[in-house]
C-alpha atoms as a PDB file:
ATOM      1  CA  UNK A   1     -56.385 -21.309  13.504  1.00  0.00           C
ATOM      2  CA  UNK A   2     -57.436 -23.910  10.731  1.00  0.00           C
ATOM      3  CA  UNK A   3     -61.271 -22.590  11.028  1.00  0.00           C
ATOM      4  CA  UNK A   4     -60.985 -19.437  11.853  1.00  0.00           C
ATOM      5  CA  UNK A   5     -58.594 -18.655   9.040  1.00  0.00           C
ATOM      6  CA  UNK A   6     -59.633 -21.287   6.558  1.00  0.00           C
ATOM      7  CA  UNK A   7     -63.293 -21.051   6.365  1.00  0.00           C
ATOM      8  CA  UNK A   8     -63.444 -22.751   3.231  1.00  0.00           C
ATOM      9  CA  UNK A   9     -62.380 -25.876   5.749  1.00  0.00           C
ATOM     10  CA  UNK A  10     -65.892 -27.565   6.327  1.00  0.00           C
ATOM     11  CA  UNK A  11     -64.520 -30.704   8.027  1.00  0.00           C
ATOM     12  CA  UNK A  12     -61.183 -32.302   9.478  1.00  0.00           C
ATOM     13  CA  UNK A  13     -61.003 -35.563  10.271  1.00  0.00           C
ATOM     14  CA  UNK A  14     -57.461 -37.051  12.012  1.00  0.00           C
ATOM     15  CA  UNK A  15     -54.579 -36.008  14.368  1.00  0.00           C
ATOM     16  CA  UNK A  16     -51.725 -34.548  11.845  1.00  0.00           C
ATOM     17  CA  UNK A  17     -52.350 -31.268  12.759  1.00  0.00           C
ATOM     18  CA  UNK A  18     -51.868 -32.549  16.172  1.00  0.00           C
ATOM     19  CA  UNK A  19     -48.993 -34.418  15.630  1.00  0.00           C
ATOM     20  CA  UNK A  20     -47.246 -31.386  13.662  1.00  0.00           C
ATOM     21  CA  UNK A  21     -47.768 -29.435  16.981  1.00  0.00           C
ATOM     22  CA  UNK A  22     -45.762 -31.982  18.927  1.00  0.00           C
ATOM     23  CA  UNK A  23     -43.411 -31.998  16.380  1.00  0.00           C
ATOM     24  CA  UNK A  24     -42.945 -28.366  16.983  1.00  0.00           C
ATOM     25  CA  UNK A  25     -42.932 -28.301  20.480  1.00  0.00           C
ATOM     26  CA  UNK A  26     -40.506 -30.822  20.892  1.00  0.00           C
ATOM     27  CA  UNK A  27     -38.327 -28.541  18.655  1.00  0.00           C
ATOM     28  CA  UNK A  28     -38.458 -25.419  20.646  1.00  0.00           C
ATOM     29  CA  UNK A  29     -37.845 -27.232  23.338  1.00  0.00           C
ATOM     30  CA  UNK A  30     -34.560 -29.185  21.857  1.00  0.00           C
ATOM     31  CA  UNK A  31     -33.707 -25.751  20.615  1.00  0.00           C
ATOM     32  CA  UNK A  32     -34.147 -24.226  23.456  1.00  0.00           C
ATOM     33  CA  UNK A  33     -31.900 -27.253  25.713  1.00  0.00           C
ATOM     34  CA  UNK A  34     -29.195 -26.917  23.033  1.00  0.00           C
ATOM     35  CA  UNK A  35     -29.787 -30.272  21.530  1.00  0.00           C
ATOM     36  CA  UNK A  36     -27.672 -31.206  18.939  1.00  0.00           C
ATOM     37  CA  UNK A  37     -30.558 -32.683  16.622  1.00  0.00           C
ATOM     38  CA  UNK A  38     -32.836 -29.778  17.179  1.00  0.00           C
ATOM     39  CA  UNK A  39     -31.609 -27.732  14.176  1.00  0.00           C
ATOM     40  CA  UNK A  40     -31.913 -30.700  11.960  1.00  0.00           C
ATOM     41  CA  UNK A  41     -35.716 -31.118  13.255  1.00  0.00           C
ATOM     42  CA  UNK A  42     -36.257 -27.673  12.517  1.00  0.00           C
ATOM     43  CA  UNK A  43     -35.410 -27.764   9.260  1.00  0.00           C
ATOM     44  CA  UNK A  44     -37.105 -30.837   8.409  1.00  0.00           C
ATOM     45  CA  UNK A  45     -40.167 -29.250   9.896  1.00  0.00           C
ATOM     46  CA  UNK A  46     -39.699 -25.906   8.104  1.00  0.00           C
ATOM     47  CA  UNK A  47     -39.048 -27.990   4.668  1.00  0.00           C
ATOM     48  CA  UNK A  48     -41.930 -30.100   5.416  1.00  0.00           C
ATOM     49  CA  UNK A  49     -44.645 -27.222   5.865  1.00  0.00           C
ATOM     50  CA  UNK A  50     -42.976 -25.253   3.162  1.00  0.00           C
ATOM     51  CA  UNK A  51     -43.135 -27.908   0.603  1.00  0.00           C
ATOM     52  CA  UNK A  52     -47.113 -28.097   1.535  1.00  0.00           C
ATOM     53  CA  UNK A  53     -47.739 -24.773   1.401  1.00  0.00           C
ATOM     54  CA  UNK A  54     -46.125 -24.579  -2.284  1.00  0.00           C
ATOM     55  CA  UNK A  55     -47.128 -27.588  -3.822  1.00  0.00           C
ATOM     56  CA  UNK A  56     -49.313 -29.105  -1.523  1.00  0.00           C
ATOM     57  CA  UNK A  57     -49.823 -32.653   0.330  1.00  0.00           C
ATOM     58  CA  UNK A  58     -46.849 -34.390  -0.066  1.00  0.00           C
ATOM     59  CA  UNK A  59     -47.270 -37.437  -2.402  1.00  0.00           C
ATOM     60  CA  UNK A  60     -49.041 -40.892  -1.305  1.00  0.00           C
ATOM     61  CA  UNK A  61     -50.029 -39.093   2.020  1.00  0.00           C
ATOM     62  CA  UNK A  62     -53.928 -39.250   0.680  1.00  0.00           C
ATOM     63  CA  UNK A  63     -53.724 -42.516   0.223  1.00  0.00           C
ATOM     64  CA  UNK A  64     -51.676 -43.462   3.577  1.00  0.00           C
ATOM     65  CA  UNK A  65     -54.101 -40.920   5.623  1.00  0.00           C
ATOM     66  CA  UNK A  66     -56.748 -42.819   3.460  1.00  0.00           C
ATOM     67  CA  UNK A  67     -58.565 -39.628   2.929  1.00  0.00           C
ATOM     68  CA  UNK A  68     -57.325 -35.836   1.718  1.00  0.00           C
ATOM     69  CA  UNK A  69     -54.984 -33.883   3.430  1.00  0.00           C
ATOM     70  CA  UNK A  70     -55.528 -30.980   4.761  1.00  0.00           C
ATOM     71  CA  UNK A  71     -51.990 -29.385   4.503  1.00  0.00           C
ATOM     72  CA  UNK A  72     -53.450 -26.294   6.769  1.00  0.00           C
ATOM     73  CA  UNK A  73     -54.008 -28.365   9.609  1.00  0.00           C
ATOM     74  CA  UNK A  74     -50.248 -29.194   9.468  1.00  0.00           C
ATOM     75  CA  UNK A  75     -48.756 -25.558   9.634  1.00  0.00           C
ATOM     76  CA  UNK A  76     -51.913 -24.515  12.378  1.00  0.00           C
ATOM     77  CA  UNK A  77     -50.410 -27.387  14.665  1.00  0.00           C
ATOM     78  CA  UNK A  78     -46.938 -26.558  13.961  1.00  0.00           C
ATOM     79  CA  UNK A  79     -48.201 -22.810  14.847  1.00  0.00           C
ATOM     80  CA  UNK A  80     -49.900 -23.399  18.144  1.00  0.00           C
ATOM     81  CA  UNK A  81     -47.373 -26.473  19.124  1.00  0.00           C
ATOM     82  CA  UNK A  82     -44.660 -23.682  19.196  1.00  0.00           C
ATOM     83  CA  UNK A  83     -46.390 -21.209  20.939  1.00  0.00           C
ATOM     84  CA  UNK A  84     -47.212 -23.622  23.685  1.00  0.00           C
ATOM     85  CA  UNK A  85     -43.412 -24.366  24.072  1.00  0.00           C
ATOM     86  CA  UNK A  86     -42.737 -20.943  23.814  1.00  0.00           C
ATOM     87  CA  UNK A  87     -44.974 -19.966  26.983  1.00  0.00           C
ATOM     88  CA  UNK A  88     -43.966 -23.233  29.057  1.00  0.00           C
ATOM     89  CA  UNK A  89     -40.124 -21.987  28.793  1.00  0.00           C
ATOM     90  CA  UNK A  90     -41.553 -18.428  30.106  1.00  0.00           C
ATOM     91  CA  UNK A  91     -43.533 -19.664  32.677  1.00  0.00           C
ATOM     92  CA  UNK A  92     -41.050 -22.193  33.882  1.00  0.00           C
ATOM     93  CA  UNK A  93     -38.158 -19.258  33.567  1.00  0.00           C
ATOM     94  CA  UNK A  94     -40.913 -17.296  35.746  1.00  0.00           C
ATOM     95  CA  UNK A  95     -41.055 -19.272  38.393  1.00  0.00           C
ATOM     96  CA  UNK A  96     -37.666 -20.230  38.850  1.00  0.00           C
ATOM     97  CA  UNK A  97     -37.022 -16.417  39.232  1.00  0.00           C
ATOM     98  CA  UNK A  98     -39.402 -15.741  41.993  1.00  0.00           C
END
């Protein structure tokens, strides 16, 4: 998602965007079990990749990541992390049907 619908993204260099993707996953999936932190996690991760999309990278991450942030990458892994979760609960519910 980051390239194809960022272009102006020449290069990417680390694993947030991966990590954000976890992050979501793991939410669906607490969601999704009934967990009692998953709505908290949810929100955090909605808050989180709404702040970036508004105002951008959230402050001293450049300098932690030691490099620019690439707040896109965040919300793409968030995206795709989801999705993934999303089609192992419909596979698994699949299979346990047949």
């Amino acid at each position: 998602g980051l390239f194809a619908f960022h272009p102006d993204v020449v290069w990417y260099v680390g694993l947030s965007g991966v990590l954000h993707g976890f992050w979501a996953a793991g939410v669906v999936l607490a969601l999704q079990a009934k967990r009692f932190e998953a709505t908290a996690l949810a929100a955090l991760l909605l808050l989180k990749l709404g702040y970036e999309a508004i105002v951008g990278p959230i402050p001293l991450s450049g300098e932690v990541a030691a490099g620019p942030v690439v707040s896109e990458a965040h919300a793409w892994g968030a995206v795709g992390g989801a999705t993934f979760a999303l089609l192992f609960i419909a596979v698994r519910r699949r299979k346990r049907s047949l």
